[in-house]
Structures are given as C-alpha cells and as structure tokens.
N, C-alpha and C. Protein backbone atom coordinates (compact mmCIF):
# COMPACT_ATOMS: atom_id res chain seq x y z
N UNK A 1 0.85 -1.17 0.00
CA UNK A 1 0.00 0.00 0.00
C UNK A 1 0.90 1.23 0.00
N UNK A 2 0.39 2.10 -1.04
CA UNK A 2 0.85 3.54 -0.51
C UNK A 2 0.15 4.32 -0.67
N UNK A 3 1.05 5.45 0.60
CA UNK A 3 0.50 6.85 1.02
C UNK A 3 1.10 8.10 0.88
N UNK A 4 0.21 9.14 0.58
CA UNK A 4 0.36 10.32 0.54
C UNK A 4 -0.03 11.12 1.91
N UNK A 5 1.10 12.11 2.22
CA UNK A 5 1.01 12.67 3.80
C UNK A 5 0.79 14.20 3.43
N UNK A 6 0.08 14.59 3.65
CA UNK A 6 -0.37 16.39 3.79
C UNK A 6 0.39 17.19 4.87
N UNK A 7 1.14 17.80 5.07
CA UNK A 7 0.55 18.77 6.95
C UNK A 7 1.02 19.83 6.85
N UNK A 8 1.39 20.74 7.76
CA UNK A 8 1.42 21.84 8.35
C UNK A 8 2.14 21.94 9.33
N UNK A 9 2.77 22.83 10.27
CA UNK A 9 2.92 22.75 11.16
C UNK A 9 2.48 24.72 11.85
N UNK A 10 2.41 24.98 12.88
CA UNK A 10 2.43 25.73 12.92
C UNK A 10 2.64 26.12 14.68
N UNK A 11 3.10 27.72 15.26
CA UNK A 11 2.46 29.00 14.43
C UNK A 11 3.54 29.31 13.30
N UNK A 12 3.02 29.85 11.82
CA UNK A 12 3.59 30.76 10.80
C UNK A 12 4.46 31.46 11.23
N UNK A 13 5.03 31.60 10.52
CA UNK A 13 6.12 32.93 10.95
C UNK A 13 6.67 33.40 9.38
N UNK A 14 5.83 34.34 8.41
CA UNK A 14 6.00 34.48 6.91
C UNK A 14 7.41 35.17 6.96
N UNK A 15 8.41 35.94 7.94
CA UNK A 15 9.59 36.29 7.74
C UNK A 15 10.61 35.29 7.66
N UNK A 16 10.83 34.41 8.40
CA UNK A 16 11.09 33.07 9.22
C UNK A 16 10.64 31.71 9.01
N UNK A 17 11.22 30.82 8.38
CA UNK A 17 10.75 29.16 8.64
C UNK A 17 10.91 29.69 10.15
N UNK A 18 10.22 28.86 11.03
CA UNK A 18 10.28 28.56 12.54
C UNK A 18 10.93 26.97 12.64
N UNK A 19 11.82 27.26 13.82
CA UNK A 19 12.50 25.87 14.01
C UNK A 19 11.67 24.61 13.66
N UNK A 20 9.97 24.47 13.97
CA UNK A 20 9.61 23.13 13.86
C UNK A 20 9.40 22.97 12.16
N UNK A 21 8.87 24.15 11.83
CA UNK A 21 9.08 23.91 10.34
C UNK A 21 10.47 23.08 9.64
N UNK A 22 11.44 23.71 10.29
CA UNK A 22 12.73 23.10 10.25
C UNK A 22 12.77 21.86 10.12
N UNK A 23 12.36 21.53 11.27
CA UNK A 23 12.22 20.14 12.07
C UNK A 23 11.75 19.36 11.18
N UNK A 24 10.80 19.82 11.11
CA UNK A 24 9.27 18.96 9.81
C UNK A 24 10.52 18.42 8.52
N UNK A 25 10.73 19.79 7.50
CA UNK A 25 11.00 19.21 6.62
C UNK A 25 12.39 18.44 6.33
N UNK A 26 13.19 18.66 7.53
CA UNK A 26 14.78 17.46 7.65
C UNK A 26 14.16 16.03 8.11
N UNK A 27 13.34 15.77 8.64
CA UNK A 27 11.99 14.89 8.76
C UNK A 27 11.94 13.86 7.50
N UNK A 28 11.20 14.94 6.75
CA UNK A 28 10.69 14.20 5.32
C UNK A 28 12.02 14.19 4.47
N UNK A 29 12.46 14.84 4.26
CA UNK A 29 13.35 14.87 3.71
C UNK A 29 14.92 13.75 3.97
N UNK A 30 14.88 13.33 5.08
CA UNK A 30 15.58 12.48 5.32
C UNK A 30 15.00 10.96 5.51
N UNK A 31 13.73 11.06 5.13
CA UNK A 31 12.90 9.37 5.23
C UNK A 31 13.49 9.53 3.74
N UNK A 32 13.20 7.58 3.55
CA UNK A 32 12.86 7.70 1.85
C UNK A 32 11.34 7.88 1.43
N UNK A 33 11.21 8.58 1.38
CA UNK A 33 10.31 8.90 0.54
C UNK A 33 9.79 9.64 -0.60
N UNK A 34 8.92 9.08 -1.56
CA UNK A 34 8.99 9.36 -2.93
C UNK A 34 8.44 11.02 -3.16
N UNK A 35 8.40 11.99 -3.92
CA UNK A 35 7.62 13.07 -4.67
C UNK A 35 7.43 13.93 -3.07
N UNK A 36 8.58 13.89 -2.24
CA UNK A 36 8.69 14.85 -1.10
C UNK A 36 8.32 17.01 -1.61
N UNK A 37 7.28 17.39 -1.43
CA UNK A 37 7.23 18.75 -1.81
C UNK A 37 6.92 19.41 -0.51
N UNK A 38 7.94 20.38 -0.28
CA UNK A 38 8.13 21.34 0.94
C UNK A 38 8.13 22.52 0.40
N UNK A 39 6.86 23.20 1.36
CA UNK A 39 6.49 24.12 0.80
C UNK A 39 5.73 25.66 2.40
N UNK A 40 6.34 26.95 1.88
CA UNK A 40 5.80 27.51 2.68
C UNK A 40 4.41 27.13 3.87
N UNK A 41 3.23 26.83 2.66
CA UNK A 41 2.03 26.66 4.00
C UNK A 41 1.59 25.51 3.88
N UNK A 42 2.41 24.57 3.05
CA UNK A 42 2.09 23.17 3.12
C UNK A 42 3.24 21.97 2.65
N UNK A 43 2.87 20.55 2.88
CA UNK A 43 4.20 20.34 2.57
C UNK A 43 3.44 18.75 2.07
N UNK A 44 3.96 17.85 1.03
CA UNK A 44 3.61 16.59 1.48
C UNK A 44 4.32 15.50 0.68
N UNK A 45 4.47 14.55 0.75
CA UNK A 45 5.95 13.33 0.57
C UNK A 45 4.13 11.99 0.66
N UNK A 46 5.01 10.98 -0.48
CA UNK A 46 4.18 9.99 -0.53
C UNK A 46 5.74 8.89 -0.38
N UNK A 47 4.98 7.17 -0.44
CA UNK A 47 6.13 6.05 -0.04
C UNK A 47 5.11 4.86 0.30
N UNK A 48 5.59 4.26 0.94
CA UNK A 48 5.54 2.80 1.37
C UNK A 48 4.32 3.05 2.66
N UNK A 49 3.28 2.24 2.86
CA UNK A 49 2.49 2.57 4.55
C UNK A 49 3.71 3.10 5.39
N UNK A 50 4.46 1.65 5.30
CA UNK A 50 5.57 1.88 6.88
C UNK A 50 6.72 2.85 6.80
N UNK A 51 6.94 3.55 5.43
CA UNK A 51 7.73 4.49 5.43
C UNK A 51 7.20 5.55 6.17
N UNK A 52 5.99 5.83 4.88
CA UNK A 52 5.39 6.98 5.42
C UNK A 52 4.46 7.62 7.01
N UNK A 53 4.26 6.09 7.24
CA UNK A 53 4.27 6.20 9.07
C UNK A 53 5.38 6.27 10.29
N UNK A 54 6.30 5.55 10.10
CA UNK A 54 7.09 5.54 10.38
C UNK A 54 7.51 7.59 10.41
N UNK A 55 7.80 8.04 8.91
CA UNK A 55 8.11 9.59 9.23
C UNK A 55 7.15 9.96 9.83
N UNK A 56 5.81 9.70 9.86
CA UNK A 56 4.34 10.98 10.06
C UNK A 56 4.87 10.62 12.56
N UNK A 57 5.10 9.51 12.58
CA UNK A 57 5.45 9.82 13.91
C UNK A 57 6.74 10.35 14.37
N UNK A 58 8.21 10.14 13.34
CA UNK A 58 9.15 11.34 13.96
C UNK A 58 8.72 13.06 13.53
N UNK A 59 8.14 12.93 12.29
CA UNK A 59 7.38 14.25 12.29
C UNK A 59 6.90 15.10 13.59
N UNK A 60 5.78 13.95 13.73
CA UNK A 60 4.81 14.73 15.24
C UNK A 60 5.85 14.95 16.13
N UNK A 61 6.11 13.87 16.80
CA UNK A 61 7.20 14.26 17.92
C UNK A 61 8.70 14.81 17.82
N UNK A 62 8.91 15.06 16.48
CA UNK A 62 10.45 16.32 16.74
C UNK A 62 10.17 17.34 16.29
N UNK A 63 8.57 17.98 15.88
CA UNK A 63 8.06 19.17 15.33
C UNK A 63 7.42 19.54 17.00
N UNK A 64 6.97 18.75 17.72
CA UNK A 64 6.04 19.35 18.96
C UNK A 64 7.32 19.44 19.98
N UNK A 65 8.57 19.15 19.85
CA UNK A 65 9.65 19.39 20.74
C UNK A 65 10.42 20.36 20.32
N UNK A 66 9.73 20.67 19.02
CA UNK A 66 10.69 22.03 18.32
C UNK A 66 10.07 23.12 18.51
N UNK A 67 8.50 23.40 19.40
CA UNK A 67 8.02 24.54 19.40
C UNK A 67 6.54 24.44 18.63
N UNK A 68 6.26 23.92 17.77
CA UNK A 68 4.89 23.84 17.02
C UNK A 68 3.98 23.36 18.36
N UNK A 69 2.47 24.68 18.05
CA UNK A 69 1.61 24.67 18.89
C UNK A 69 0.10 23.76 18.54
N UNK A 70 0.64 23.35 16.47
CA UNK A 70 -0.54 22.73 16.17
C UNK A 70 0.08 21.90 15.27
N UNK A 71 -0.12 21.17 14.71
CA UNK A 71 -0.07 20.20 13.53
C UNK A 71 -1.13 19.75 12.72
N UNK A 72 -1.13 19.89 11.41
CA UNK A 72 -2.29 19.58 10.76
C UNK A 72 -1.80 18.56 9.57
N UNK A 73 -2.96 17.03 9.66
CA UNK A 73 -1.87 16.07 8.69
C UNK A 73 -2.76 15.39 8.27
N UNK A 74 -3.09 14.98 7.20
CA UNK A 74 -4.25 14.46 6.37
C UNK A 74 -3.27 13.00 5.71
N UNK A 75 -3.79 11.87 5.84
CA UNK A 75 -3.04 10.80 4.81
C UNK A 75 -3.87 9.98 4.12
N UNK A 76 -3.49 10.06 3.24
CA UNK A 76 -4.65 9.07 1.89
C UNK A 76 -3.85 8.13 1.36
N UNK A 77 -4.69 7.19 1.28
CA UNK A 77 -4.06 5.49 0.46
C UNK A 77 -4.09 5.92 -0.81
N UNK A 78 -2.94 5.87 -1.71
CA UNK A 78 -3.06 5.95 -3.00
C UNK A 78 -2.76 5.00 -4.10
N UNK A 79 -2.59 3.83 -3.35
CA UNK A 79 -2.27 2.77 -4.27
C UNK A 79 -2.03 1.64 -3.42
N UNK A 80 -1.55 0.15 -3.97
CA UNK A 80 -1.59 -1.06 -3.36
C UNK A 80 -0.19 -1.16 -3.71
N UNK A 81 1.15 -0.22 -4.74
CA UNK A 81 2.11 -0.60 -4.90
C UNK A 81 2.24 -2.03 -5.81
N UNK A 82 1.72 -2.12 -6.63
CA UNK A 82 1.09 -3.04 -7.59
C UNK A 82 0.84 -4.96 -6.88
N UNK A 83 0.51 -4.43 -5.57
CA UNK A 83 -0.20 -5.68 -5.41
C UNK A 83 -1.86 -6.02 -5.54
C-alpha cells in the first residue's frame, strides 16, 4: 500500500521558517520517501504505509519538541504498490 502525507505545522512565521518547520522538513526529507514537496504553508511526501508512518510519527514528535503549537496532517491510500 501507498500513502500520501499532507501537513502543516504551525504558528507561521512568513519572515522566518520557525525551528519546527525546520524540524518537519529534515523529517521528510531524510525518510525515503517518494515526490517529497516542501512548501511555505504546506508540505507533502508519498512512499511505502511503513515508510510513510514511520516519518508521520518522527514528524509529530520532533516538530512538537521544536516549538509547534498545532499540527495539521491528512493521509490518503493511493495505491496497493502493484499488489
């Protein structure tokens, strides 16, 4: 199975990435995962279930130790990975 991961992190800071933003995208960016797009007010990386879970929980917990007061994360099945 694979998934596509949505989120956010926040509060904004439009002068400033904020550290958890930081956080977030060395996160995704250091899983493997496929079609990773980091982006000012949104960000989202697709992969494997267990990849992409695997990141969506160091996500949460090294973005909420970096200062983020919310997190917003949507994940959709987008395929079986041709099984």
């Amino acid at each position: 199975m694979r998934l596509r991961v949505e989120f956010t992190t926040e509060p904004f800071d439009l002068d400033e990435a904020p550290a958890h933003a930081l956080v977030a995208r060395e996160v995704v960016e250091a899983a493997e995962l496929d079609a990773v797009d980091v982006g000012p007010f949104g960000n989202t990386a697709e992969g494997s279930a267990e990849t992409v879970l695997t990141a969506v929980d160091a996500l949460l917990r090294k973005s909420l130790k970096a200062g983020a007061t919310r997190i917003s994360l949507q994940v959709n099945v987008i395929g079986d990975g041709g099984r």
